[in-house]
N, C-alpha and C. Protein backbone atom coordinates (compact mmCIF):
# COMPACT_ATOMS: atom_id res chain seq x y z
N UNK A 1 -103.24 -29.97 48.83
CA UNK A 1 -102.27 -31.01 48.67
C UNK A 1 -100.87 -30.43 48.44
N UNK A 2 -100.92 -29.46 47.67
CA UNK A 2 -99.43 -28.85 47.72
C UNK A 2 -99.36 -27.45 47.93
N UNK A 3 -98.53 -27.36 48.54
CA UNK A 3 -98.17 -26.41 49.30
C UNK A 3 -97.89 -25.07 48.36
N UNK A 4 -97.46 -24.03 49.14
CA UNK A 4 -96.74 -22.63 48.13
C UNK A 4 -95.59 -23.35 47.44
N UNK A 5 -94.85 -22.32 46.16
CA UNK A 5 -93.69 -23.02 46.14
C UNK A 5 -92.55 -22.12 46.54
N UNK A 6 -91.49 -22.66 46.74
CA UNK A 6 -90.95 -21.53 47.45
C UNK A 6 -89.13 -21.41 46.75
N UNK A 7 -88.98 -22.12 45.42
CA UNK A 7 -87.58 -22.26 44.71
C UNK A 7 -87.90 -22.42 43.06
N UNK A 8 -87.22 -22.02 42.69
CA UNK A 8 -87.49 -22.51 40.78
C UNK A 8 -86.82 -23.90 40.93
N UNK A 9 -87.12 -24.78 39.78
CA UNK A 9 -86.92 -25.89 39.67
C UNK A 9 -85.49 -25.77 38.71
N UNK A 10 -84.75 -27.18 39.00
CA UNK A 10 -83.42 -27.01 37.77
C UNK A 10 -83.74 -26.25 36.44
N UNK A 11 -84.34 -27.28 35.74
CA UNK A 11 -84.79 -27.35 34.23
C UNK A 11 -85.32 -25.29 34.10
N UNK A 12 -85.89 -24.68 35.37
CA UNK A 12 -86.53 -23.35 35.21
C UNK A 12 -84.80 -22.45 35.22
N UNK A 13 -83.95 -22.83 35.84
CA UNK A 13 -83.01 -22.18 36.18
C UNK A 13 -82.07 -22.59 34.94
N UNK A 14 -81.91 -23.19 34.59
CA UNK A 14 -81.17 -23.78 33.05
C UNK A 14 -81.40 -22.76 31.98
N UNK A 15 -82.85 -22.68 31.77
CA UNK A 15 -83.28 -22.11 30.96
C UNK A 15 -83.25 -20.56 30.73
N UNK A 16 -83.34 -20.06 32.55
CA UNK A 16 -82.80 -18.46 32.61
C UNK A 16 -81.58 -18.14 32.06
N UNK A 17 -80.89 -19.27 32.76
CA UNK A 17 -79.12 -18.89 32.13
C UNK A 17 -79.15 -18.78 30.55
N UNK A 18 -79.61 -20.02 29.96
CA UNK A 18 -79.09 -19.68 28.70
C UNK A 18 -79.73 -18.42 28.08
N UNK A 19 -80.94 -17.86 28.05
CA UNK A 19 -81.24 -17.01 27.75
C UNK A 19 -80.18 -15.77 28.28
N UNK A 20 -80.38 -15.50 29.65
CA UNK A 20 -79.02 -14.65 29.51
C UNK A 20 -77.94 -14.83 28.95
N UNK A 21 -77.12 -15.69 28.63
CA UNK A 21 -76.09 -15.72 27.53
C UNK A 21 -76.25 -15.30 26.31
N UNK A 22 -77.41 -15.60 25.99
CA UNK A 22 -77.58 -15.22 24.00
C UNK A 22 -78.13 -13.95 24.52
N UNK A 23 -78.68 -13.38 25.42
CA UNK A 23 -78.57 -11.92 25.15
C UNK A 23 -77.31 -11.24 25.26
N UNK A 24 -76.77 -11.73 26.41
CA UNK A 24 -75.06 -11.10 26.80
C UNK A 24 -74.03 -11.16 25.59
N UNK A 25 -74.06 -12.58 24.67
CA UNK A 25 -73.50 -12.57 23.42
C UNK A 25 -73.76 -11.57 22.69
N UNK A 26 -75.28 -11.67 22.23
CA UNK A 26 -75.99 -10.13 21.27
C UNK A 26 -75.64 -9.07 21.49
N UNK A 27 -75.76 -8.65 22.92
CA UNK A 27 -75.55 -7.20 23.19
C UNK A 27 -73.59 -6.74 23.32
N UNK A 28 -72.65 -7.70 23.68
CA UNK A 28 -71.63 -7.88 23.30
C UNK A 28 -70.89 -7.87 21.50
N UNK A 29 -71.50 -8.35 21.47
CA UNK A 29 -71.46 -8.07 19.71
C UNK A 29 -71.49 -6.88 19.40
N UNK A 30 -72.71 -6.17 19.87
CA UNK A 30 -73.00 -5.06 19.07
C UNK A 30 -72.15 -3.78 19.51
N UNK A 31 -72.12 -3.97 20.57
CA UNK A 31 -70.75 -2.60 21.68
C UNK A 31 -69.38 -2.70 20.78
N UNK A 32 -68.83 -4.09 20.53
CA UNK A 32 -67.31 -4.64 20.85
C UNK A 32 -67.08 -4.08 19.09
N UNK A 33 -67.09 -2.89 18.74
CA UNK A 33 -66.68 -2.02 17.89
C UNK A 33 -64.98 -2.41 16.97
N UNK A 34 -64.47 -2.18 17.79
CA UNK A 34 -63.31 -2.59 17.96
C UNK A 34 -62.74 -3.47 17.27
N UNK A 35 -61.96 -4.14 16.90
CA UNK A 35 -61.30 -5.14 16.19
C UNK A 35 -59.56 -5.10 16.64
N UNK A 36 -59.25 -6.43 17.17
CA UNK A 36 -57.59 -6.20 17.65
C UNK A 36 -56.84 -7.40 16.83
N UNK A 37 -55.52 -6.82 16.82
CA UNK A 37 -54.84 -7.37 16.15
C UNK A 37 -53.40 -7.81 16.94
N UNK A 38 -53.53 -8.64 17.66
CA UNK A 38 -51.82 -8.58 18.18
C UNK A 38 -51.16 -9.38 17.71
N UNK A 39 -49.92 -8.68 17.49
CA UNK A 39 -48.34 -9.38 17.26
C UNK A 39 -47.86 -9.17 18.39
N UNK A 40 -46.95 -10.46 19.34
CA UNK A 40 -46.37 -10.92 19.82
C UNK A 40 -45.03 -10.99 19.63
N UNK A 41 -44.79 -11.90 18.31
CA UNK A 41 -43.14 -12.16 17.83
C UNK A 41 -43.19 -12.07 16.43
N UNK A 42 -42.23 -11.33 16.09
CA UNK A 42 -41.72 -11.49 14.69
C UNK A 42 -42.26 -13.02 13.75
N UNK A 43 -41.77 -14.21 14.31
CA UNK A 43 -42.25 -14.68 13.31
C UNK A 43 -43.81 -15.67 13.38
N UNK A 44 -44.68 -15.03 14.51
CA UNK A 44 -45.61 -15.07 13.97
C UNK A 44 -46.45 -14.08 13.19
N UNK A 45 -45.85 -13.61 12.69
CA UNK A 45 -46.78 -12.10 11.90
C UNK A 45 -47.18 -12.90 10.77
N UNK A 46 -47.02 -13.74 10.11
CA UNK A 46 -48.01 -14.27 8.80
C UNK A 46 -48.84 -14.90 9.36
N UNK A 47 -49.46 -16.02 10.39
CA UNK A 47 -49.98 -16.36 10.98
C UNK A 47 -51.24 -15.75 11.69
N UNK A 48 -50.92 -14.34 12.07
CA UNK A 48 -51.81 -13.78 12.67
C UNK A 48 -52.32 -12.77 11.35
N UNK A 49 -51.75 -12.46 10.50
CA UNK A 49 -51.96 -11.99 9.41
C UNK A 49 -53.17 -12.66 8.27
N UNK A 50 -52.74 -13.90 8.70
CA UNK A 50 -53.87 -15.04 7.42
C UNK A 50 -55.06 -15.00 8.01
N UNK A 51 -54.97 -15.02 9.75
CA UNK A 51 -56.13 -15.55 10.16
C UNK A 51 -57.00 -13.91 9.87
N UNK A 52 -56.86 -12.77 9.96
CA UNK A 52 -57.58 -11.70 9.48
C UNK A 52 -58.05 -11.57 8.25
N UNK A 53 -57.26 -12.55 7.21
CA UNK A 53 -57.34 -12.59 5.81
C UNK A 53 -58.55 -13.37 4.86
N UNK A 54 -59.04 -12.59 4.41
CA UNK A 54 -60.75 -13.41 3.69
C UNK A 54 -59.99 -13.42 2.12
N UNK A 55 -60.37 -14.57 1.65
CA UNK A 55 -60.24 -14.76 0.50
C UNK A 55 -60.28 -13.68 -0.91
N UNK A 56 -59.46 -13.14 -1.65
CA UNK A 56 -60.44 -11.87 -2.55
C UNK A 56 -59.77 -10.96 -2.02
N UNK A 57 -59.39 -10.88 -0.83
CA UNK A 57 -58.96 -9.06 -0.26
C UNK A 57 -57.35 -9.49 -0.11
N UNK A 58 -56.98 -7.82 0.46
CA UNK A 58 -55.53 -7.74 0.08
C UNK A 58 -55.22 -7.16 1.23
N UNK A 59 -54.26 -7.57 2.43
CA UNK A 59 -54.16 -6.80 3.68
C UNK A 59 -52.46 -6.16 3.63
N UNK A 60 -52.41 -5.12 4.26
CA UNK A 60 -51.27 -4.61 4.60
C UNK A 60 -50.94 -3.79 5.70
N UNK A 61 -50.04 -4.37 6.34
CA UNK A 61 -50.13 -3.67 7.40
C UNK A 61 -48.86 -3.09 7.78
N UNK A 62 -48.64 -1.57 7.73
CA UNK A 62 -47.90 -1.14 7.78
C UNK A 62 -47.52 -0.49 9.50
N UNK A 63 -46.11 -0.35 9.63
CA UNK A 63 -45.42 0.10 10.78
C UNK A 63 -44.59 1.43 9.99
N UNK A 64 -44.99 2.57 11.15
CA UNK A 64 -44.42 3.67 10.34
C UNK A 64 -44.13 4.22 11.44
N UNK A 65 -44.10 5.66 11.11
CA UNK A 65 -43.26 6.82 12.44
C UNK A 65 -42.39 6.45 13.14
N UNK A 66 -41.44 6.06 12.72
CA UNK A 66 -40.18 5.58 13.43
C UNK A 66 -40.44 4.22 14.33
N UNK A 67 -41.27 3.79 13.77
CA UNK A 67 -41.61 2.48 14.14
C UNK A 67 -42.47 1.81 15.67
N UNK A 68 -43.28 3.56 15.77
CA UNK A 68 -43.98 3.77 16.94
C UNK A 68 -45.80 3.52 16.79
N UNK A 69 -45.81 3.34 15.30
CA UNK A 69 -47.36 3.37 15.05
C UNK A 69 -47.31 2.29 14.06
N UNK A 70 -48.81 1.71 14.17
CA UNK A 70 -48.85 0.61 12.84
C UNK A 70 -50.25 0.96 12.60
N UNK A 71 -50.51 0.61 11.07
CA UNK A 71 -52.19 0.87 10.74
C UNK A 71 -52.14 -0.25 9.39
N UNK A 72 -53.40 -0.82 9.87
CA UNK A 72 -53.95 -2.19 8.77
C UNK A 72 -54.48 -1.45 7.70
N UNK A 73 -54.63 -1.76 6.09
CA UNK A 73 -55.14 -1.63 5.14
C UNK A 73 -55.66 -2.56 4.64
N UNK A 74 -57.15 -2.71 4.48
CA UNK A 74 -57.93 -3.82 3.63
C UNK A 74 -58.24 -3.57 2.25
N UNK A 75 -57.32 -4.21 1.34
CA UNK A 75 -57.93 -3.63 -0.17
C UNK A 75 -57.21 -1.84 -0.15
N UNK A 76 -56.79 -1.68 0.46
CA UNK A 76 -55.98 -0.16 0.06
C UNK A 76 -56.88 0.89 0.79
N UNK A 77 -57.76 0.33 1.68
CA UNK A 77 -58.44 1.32 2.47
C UNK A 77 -58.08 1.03 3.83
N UNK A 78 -57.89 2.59 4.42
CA UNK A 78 -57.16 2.03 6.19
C UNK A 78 -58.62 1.78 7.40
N UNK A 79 -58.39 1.01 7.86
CA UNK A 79 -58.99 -0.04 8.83
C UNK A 79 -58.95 1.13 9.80
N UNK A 80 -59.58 2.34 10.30
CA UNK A 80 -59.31 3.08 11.74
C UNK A 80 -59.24 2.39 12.50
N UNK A 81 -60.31 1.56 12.83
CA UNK A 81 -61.02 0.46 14.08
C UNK A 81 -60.33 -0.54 14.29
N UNK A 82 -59.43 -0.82 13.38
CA UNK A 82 -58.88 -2.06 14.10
C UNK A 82 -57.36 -1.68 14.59
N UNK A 83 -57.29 -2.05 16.46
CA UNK A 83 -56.27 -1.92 16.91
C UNK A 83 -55.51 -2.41 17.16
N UNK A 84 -54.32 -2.29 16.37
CA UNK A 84 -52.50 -3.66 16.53
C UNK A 84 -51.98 -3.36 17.57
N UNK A 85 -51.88 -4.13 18.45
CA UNK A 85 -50.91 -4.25 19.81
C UNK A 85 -49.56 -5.29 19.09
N UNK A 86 -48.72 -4.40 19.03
CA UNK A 86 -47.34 -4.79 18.96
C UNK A 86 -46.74 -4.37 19.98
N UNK A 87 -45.77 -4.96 20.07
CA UNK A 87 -44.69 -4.88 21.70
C UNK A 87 -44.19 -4.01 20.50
N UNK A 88 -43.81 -2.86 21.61
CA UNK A 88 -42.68 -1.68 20.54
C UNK A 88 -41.11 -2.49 20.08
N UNK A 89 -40.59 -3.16 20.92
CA UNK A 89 -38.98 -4.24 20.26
C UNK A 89 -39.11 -4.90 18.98
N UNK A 90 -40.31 -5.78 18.67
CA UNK A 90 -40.54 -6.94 17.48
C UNK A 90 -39.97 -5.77 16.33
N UNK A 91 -39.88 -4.28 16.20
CA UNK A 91 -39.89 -4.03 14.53
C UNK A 91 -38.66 -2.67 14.89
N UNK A 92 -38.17 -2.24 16.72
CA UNK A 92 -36.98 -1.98 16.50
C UNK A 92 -35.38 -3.01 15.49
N UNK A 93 -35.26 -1.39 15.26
CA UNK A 93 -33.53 -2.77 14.47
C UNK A 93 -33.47 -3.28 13.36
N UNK A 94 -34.35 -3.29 13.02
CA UNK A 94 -34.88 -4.44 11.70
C UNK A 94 -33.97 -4.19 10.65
N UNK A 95 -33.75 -4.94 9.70
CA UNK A 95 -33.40 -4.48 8.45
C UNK A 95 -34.05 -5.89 7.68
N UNK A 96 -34.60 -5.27 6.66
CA UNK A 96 -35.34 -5.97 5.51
C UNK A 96 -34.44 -6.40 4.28
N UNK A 97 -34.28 -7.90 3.69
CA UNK A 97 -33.78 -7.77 2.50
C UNK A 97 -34.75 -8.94 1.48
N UNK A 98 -34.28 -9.02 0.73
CA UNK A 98 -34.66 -9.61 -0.69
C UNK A 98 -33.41 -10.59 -1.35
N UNK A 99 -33.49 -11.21 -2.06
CA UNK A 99 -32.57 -12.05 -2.44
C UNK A 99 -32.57 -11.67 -3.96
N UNK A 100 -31.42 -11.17 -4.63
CA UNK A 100 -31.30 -10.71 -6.17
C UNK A 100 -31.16 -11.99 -7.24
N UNK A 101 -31.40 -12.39 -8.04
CA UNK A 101 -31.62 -13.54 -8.78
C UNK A 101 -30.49 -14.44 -8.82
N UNK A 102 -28.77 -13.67 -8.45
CA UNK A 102 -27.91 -14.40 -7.95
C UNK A 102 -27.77 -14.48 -7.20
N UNK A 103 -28.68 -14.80 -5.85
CA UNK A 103 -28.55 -15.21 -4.21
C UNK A 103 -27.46 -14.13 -3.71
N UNK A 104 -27.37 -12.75 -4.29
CA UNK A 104 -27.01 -11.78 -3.29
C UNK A 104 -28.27 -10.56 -2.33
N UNK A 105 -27.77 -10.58 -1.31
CA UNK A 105 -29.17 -9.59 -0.59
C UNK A 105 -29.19 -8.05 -1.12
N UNK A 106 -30.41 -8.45 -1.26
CA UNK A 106 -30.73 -6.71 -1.63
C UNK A 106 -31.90 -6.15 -0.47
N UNK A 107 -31.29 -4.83 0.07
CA UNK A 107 -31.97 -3.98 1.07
C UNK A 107 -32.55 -3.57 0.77
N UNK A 108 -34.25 -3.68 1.61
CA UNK A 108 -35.16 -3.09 0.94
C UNK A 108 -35.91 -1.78 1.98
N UNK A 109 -36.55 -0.66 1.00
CA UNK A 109 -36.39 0.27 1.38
C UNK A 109 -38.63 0.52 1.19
N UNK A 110 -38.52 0.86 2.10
CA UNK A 110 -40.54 0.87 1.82
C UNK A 110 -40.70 2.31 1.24
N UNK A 111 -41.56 2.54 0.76
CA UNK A 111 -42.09 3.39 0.30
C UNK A 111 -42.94 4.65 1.19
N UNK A 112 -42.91 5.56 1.19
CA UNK A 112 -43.39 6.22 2.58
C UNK A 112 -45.08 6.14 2.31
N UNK A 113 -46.03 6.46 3.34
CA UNK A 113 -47.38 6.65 3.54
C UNK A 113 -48.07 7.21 3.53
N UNK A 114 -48.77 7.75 3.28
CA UNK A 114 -50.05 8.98 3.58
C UNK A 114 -50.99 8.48 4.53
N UNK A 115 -51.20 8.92 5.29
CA UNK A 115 -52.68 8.65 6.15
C UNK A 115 -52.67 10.12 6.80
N UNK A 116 -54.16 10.71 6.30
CA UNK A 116 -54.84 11.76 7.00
C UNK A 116 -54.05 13.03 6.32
N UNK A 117 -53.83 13.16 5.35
CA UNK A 117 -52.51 13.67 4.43
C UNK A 117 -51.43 13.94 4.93
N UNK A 118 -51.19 13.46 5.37
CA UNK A 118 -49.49 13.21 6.77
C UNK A 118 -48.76 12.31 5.73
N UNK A 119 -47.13 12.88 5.51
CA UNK A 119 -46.46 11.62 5.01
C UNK A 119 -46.06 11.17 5.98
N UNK A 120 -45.45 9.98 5.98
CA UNK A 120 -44.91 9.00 6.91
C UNK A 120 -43.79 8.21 6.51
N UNK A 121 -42.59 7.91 7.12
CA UNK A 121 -41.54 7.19 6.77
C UNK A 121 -42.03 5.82 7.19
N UNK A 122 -41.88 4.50 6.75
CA UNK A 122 -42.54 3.23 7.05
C UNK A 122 -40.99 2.48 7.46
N UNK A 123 -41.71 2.09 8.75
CA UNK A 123 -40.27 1.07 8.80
C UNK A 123 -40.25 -0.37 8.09
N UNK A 124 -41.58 -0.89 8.10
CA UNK A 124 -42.13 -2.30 7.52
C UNK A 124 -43.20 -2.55 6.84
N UNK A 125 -43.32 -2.81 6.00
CA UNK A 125 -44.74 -3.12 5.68
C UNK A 125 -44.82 -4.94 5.32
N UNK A 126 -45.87 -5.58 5.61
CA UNK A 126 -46.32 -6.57 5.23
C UNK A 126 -47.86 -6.81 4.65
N UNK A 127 -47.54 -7.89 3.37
CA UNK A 127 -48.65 -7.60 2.67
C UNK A 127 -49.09 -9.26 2.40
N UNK A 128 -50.67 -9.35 2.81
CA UNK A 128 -51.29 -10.51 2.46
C UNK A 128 -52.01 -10.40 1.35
N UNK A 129 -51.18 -11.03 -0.01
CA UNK A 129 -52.35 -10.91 -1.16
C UNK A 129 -53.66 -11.65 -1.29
N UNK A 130 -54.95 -11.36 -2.41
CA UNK A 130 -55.85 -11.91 -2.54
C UNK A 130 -56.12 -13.14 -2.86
N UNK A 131 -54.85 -13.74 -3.40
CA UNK A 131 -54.52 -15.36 -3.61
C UNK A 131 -54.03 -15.90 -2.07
N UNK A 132 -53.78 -15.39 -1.19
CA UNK A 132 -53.05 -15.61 0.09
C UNK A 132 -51.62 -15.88 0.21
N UNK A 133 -50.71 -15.42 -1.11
CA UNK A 133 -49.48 -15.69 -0.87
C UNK A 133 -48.88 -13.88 0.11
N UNK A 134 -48.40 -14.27 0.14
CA UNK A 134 -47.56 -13.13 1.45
C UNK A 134 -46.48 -12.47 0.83
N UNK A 135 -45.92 -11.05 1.76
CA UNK A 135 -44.72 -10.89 1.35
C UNK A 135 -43.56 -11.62 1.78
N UNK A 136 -42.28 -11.75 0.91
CA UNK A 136 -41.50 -12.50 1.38
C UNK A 136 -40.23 -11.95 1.21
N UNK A 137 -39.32 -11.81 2.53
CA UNK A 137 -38.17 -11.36 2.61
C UNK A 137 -37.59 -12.13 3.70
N UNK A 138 -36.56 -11.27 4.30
CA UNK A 138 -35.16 -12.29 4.97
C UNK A 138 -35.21 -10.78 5.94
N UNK A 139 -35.78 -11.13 7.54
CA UNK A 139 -35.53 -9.77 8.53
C UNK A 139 -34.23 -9.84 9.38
N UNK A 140 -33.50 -9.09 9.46
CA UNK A 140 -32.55 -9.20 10.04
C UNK A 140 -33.13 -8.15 11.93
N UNK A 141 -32.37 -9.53 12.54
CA UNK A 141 -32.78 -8.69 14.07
C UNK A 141 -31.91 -9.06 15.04
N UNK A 142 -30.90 -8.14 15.24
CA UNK A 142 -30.11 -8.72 16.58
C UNK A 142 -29.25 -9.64 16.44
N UNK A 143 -28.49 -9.96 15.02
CA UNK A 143 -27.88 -11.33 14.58
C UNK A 143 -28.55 -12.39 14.60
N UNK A 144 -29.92 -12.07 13.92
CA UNK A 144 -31.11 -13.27 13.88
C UNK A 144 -31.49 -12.83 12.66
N UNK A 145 -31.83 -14.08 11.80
CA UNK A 145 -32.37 -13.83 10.15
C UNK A 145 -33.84 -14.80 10.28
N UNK A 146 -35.01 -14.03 10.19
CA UNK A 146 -35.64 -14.81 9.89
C UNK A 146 -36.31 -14.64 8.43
N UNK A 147 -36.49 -15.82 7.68
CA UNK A 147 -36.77 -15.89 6.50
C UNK A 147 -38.41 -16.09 6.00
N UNK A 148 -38.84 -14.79 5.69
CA UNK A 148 -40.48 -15.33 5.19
C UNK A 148 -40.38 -15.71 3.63
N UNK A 149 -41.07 -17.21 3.43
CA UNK A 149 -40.67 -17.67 2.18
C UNK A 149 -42.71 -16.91 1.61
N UNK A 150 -43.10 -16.85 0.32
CA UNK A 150 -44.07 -16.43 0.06
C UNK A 150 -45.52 -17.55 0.20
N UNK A 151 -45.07 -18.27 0.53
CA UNK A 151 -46.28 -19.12 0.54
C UNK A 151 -47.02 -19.38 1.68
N UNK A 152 -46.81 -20.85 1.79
CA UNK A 152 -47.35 -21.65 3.93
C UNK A 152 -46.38 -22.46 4.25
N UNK A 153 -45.35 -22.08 3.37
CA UNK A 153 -44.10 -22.62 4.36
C UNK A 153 -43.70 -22.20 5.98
N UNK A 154 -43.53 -22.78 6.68
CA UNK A 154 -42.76 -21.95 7.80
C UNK A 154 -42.11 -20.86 8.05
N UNK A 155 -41.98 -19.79 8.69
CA UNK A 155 -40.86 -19.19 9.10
C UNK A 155 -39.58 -19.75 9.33
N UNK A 156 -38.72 -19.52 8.78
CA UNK A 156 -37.30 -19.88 9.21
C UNK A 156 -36.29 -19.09 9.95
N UNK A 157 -35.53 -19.52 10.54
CA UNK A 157 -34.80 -18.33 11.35
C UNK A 157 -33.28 -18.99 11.41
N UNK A 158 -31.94 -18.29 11.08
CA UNK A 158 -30.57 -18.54 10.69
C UNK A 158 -30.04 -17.74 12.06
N UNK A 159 -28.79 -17.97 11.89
CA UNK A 159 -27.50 -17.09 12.66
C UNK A 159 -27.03 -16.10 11.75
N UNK A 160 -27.11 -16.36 10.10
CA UNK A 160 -26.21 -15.91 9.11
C UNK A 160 -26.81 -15.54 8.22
N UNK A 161 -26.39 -14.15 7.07
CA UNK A 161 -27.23 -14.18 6.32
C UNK A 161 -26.87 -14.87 5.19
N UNK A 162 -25.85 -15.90 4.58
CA UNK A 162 -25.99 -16.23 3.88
C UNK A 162 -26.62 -17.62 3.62
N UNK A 163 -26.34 -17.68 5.23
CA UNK A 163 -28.13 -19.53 4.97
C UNK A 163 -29.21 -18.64 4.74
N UNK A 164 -29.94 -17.40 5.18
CA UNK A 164 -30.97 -17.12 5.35
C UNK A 164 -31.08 -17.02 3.90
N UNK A 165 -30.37 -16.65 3.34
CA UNK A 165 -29.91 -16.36 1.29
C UNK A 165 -30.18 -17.49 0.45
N UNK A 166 -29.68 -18.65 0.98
CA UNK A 166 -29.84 -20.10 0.83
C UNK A 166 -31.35 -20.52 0.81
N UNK A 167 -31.88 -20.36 2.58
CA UNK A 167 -33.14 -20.59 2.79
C UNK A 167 -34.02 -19.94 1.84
N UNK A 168 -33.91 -18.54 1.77
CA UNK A 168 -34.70 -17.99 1.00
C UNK A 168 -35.03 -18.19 -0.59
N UNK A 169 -33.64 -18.82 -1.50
CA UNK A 169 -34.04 -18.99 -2.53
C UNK A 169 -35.06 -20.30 -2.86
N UNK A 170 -36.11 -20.01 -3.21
CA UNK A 170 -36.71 -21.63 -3.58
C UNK A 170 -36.42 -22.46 -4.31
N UNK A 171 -36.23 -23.83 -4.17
CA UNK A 171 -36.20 -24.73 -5.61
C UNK A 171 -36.37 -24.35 -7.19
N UNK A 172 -37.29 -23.67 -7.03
CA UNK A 172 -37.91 -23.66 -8.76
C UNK A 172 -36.58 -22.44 -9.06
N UNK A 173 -36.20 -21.09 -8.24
CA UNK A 173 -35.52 -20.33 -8.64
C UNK A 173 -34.01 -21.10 -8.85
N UNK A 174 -33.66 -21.98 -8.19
CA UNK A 174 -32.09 -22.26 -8.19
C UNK A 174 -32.66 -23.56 -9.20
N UNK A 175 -33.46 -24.07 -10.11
CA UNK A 175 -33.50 -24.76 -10.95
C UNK A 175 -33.28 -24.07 -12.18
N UNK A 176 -33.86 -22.71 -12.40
CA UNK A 176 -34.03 -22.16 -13.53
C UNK A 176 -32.20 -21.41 -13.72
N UNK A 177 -31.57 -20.86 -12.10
CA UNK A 177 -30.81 -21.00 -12.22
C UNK A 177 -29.40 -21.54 -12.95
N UNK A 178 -29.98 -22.60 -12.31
CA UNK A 178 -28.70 -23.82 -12.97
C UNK A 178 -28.57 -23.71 -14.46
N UNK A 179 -30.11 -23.73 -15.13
CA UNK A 179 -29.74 -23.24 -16.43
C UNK A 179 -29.06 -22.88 -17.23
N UNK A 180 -29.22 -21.58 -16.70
CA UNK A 180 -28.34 -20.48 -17.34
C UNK A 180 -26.72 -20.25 -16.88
């Protein structure tokens, strides 16, 4: 009554596929060693920064050697494996400041590095604490200020540095201000 068969049926062919996928996932997993990190633009670097960020830990990721190398730190230990693709421009030029308790800028200067007992001059560092507040300064680039405030506020970005001075001080500081 019935013949040879001579095709798999849908429902048989459905079922091959998915199985190849959850193996191709599995075995993908286990190769993809690696871990990447890209920055794009200046002011998404907190953004791409949080999303690497687990609750409890402390990330930093520093740009050093004349601003040709960058290496992540989790908790104060360096990350080998994970690789930052930064466009080499985002961290030429830069200059970093701080705002002094009377809304004048203060230039800030990083601290140099060790990795592999090599010192290193740092051009930038940024740091995601274990509470998730961030570092926060005012980057100067090209007659562009952008302002990282410490929290989940936005990035802001000026013409000038004394809005960026403005931007940068928060409410609670120019309240306690007024004070005094």
């Amino acid at each position: 009554m019935y013949g040879k068969r001579k095709a798999f049926t849908l429902f048989e062919l459905m079922i091959v596929v998915v199985i190849i996928g959850i193996v191709y996932s599995l075995v993908l997993g286990k190769f993809d060693t690696k871990q990447y990190l890209k920055i794009a633009k200046l002011e998404s670097l907190r953004d791409i920064m949080t999303t690497k960020h687990k609750e409890g830990t402390r990330l930093d990721l520093y740009i050093y050697d004349n601003c040709k190398k960058s290496a992540l730190f989790i908790n104060n230990e360096h990350q080998e494996e994970m690789k930052i693709d930064i466009k080499p421009k985002i961290f030429n030029n830069i200059k970093v400041y701080k705002s002094d308790r009377f809304g004048n800028e203060r230039k800030i200067d990083f601290s140099p590095l060790i990795i592999d007992n090599k010192l290193y001059n740092v051009c930038f560092k940024y740091t995601v604490f274990p509470n998730s507040s961030a570092s926060n300064y005012i980057i100067e680039q090209n007659n562009r200020f952008f302002v990282f405030p410490p929290y989940f506020e936005d990035v802001n970005q000026t013409d000038n540095l004394k809005e960026a001075l403005l931007t940068f001080t928060h409410k609670d500081q120019k309240r306690i201000d007024s004070y005094e």
